[in-house]
PDB file of N, CA and C in Angstrom:
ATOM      1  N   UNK A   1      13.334  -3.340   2.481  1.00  0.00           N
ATOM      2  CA  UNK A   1      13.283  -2.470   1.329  1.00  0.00           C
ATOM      3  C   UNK A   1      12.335  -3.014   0.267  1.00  0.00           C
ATOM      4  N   UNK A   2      12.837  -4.034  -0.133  1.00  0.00           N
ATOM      5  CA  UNK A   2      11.386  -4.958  -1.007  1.00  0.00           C
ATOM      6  C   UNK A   2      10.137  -4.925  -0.679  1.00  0.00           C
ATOM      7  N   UNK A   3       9.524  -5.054   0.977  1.00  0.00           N
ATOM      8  CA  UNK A   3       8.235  -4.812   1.204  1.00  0.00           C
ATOM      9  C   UNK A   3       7.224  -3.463   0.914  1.00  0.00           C
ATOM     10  N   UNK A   4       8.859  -2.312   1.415  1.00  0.00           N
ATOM     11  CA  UNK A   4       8.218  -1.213   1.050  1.00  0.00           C
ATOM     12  C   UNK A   4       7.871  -0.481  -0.794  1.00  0.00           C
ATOM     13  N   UNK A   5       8.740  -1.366  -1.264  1.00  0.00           N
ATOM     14  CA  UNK A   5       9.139  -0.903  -3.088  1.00  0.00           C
ATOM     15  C   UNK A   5       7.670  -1.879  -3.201  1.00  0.00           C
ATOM     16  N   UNK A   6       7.416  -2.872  -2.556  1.00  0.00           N
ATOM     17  CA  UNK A   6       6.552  -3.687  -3.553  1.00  0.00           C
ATOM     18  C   UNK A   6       4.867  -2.941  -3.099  1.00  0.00           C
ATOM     19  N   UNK A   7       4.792  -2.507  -1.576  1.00  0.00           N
ATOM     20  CA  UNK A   7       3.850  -1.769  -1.225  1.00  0.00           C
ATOM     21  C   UNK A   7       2.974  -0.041  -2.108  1.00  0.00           C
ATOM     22  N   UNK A   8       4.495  -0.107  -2.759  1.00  0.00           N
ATOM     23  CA  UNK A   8       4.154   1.310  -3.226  1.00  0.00           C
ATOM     24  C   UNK A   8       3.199   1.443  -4.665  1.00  0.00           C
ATOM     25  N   UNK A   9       2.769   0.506  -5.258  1.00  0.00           N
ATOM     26  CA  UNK A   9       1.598   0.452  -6.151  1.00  0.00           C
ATOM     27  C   UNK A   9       0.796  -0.399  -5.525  1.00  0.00           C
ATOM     28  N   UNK A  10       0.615  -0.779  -4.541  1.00  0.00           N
ATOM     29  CA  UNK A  10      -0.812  -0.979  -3.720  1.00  0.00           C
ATOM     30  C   UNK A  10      -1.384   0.288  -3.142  1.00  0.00           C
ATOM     31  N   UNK A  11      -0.918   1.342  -3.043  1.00  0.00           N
ATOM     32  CA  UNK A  11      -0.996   2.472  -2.388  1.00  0.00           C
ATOM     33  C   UNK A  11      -1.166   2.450  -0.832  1.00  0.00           C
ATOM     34  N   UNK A  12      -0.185   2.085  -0.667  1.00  0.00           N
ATOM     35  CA  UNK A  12       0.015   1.805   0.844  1.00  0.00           C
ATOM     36  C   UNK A  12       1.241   2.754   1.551  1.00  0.00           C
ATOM     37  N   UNK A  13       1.123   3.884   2.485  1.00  0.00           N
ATOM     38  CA  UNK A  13       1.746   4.637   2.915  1.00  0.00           C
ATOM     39  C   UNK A  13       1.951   4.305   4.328  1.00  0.00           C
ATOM     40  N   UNK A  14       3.485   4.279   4.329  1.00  0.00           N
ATOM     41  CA  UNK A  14       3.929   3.762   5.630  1.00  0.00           C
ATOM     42  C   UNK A  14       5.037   4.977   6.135  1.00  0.00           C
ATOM     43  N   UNK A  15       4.707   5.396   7.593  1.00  0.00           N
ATOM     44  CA  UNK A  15       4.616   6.440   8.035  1.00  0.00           C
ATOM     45  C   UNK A  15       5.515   5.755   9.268  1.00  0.00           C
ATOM     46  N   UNK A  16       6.692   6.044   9.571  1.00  0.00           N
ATOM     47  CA  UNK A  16       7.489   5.775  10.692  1.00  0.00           C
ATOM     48  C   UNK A  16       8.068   6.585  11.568  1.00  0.00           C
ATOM     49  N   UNK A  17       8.050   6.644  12.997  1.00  0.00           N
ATOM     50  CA  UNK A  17       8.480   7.552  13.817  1.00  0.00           C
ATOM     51  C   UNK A  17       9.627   7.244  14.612  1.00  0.00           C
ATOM     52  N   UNK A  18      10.788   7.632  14.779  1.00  0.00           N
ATOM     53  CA  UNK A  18      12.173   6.933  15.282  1.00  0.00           C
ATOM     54  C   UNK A  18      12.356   7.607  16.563  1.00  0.00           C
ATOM     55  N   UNK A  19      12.890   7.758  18.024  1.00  0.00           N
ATOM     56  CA  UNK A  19      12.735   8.063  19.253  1.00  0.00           C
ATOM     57  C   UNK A  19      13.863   7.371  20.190  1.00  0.00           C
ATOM     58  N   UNK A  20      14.247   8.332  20.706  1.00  0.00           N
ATOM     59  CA  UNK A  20      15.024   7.095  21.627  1.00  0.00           C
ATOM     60  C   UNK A  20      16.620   7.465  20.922  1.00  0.00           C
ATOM     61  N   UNK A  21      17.575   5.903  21.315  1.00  0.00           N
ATOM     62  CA  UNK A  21      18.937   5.849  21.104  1.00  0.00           C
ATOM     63  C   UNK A  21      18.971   4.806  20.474  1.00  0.00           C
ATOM     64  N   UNK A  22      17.811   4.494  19.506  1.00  0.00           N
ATOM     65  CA  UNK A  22      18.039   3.647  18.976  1.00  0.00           C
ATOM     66  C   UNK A  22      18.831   3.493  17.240  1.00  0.00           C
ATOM     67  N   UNK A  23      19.294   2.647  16.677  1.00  0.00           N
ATOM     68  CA  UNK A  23      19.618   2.691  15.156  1.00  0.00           C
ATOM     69  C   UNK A  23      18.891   2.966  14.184  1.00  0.00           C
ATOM     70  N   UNK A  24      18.366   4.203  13.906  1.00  0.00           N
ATOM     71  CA  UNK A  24      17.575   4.968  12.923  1.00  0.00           C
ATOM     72  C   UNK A  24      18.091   5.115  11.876  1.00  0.00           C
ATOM     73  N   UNK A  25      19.573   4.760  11.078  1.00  0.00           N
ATOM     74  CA  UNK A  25      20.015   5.082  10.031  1.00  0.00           C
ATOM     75  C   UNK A  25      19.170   4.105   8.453  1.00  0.00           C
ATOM     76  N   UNK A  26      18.873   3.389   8.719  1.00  0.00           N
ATOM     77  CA  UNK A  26      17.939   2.553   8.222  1.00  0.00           C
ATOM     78  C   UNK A  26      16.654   3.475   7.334  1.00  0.00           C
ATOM     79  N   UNK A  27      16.085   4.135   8.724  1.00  0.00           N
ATOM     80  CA  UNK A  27      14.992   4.612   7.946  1.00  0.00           C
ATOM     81  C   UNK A  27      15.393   6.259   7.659  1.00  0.00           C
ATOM     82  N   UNK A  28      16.499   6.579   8.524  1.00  0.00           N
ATOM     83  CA  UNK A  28      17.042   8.119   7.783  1.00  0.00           C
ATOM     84  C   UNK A  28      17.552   8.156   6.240  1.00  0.00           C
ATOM     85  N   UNK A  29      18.113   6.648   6.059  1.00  0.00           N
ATOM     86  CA  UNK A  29      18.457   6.887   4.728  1.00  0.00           C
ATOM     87  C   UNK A  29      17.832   6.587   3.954  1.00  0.00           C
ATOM     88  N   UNK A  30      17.071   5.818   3.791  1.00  0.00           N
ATOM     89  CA  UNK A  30      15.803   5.470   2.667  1.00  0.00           C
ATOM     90  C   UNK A  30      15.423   6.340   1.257  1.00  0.00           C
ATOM     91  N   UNK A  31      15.680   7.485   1.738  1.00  0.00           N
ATOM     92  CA  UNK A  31      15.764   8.672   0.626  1.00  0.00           C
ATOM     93  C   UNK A  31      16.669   9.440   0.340  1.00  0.00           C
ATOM     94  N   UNK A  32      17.943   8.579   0.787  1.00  0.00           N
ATOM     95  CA  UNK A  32      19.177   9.101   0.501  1.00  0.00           C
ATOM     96  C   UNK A  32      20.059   8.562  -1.186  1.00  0.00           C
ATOM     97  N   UNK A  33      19.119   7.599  -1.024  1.00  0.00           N
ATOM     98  CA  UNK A  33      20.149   6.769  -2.147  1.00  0.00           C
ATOM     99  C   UNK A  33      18.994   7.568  -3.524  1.00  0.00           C
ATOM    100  N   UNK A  34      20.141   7.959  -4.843  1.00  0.00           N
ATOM    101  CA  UNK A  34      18.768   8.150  -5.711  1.00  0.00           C
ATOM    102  C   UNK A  34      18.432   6.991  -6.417  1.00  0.00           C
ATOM    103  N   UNK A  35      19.277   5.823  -6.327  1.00  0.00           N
ATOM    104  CA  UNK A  35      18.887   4.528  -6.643  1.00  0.00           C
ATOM    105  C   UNK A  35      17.247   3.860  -6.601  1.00  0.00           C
ATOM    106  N   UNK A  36      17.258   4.389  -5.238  1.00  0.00           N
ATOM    107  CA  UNK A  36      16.114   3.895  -4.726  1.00  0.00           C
ATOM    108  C   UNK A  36      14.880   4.670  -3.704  1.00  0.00           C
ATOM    109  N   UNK A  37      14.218   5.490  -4.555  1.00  0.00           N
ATOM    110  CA  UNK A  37      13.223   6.669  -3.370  1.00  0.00           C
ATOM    111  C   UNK A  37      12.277   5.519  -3.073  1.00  0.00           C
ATOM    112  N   UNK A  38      11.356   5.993  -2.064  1.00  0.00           N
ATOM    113  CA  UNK A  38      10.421   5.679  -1.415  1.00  0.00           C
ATOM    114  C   UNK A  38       9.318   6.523  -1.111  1.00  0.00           C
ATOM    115  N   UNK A  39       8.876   6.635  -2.571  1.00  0.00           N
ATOM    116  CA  UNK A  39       7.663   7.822  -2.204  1.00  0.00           C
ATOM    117  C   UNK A  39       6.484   7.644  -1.158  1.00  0.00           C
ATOM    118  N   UNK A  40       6.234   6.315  -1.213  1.00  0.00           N
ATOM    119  CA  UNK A  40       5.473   5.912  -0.172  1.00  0.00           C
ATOM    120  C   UNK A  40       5.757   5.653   1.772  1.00  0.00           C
ATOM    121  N   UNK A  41       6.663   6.623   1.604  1.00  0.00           N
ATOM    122  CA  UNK A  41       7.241   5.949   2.693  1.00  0.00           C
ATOM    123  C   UNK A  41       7.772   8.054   3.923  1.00  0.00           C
ATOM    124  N   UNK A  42       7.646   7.886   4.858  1.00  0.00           N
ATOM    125  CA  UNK A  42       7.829   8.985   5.517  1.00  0.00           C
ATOM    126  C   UNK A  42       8.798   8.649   6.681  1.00  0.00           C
ATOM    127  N   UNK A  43       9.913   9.455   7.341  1.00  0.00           N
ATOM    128  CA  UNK A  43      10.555   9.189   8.616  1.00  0.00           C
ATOM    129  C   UNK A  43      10.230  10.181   8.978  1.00  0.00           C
ATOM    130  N   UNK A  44       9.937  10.400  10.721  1.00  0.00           N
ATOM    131  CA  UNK A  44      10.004  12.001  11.452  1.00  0.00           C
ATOM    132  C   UNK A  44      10.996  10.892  12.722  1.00  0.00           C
ATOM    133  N   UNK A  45      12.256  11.938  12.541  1.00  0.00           N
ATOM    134  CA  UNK A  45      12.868  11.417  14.058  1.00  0.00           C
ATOM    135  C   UNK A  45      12.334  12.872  14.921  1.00  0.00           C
ATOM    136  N   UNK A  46      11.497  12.242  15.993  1.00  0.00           N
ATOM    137  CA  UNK A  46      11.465  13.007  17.396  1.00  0.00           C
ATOM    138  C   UNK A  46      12.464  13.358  18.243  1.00  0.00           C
ATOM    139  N   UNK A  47      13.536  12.630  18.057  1.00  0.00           N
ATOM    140  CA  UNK A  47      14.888  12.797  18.945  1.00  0.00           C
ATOM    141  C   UNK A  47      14.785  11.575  20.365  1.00  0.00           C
ATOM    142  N   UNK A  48      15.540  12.101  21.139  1.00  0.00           N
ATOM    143  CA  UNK A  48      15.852  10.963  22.413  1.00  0.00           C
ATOM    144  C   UNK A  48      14.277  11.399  23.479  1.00  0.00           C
ATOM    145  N   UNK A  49      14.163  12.532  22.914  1.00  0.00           N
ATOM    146  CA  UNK A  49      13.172  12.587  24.230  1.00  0.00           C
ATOM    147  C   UNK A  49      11.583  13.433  23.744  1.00  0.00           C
ATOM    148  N   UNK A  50      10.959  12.505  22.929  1.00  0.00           N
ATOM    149  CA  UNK A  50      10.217  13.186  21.809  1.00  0.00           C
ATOM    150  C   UNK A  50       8.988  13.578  23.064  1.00  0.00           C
ATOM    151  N   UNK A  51       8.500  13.197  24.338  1.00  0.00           N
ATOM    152  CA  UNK A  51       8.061  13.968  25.123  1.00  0.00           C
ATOM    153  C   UNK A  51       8.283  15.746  25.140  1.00  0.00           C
ATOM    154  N   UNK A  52       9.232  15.909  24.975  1.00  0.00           N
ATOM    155  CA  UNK A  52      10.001  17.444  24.627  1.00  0.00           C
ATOM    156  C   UNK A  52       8.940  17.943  23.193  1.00  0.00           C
ATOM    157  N   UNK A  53       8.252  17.523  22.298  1.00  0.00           N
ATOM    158  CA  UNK A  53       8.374  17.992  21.130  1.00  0.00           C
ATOM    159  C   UNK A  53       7.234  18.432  21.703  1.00  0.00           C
ATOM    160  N   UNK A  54       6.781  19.538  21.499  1.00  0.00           N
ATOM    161  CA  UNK A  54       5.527  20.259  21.086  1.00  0.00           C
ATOM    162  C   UNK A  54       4.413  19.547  20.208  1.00  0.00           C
ATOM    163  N   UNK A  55       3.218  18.862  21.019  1.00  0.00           N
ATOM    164  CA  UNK A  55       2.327  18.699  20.233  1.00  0.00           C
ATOM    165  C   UNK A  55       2.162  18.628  18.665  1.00  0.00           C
ATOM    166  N   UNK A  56       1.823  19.967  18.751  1.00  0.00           N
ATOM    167  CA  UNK A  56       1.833  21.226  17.217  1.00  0.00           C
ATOM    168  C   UNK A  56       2.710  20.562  15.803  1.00  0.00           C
ATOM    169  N   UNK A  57       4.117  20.571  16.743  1.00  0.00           N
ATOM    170  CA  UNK A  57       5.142  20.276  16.241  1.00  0.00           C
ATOM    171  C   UNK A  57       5.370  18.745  15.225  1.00  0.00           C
ATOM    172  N   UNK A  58       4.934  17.721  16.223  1.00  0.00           N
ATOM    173  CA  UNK A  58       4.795  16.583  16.107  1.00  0.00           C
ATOM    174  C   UNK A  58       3.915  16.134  14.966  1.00  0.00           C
ATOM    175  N   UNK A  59       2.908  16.590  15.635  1.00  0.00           N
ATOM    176  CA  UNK A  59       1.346  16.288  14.655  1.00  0.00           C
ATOM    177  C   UNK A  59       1.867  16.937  13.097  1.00  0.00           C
ATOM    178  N   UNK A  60       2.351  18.400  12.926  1.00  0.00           N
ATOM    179  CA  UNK A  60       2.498  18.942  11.843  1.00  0.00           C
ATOM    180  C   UNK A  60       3.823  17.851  11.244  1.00  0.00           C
ATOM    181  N   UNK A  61       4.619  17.400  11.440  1.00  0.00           N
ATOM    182  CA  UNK A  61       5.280  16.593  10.831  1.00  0.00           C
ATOM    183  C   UNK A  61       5.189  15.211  10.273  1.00  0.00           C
ATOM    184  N   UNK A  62       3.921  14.702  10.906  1.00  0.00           N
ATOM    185  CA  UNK A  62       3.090  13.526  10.502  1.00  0.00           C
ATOM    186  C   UNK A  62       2.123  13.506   9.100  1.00  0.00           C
ATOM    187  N   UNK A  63       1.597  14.891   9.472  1.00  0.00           N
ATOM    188  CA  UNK A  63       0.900  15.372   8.450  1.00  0.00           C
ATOM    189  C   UNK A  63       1.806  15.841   7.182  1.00  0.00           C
ATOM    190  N   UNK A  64       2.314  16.575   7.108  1.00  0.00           N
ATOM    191  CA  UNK A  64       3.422  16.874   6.169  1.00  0.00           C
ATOM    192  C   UNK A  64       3.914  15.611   5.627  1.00  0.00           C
ATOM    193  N   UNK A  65       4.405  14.642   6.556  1.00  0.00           N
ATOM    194  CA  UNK A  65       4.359  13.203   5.771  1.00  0.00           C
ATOM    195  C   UNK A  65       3.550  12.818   4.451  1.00  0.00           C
ATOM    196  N   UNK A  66       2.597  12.355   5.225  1.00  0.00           N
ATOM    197  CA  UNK A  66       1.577  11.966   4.528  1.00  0.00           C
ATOM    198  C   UNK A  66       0.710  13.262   3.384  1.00  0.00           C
ATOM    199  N   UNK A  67       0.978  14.583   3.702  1.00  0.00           N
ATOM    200  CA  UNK A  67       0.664  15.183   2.767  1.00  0.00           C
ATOM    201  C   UNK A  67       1.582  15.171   1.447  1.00  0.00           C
ATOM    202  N   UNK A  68       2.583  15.356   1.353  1.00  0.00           N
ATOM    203  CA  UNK A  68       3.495  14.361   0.513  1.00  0.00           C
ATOM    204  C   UNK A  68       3.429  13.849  -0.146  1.00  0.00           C
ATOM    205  N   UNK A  69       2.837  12.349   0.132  1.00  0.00           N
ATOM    206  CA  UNK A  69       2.833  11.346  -0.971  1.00  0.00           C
ATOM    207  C   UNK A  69       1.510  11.450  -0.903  1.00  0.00           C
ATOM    208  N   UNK A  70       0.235  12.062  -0.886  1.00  0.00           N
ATOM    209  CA  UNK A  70      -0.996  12.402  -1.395  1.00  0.00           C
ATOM    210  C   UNK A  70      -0.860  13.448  -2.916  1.00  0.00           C
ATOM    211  N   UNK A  71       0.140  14.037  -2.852  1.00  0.00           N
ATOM    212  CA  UNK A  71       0.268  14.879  -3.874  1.00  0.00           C
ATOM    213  C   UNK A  71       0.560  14.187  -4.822  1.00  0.00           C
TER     214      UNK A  71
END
């Protein structure tokens, strides 16, 4: 959490993709707390089998990320 709070006036955007069965609550919550946002910071979970996702789909949610914290 510190790397990413201290990253965020370097302007450094960190963009994470979660997949699988793995423990994603970490980066699902990041923008849960209002304690602490992370404007610099994006999650897209693909799900268990992000092969399944539509291209289109994928890409547009990466982008949407990062369009985001460009604004």
């Amino acid at each position: 959490r510190s790397l990413l709070q201290n990253t965020a006036a370097l302007g450094v955007f960190w963009m994470f993709v979660g997949f699988g069965r793995g423990k994603l609550e970490f980066f699902k919550n990041l923008n849960a707390s209002r304690s602490a946002t992370f404007r610099n910071v994006s999650f897209y979970d693909a799900g268990k089998n992000p092969g399944a996702v539509p291209d289109e789909k994928f890409y547009s949610k990466l982008a949407n990320g990062l369009a985001a914290w460009l604004r």
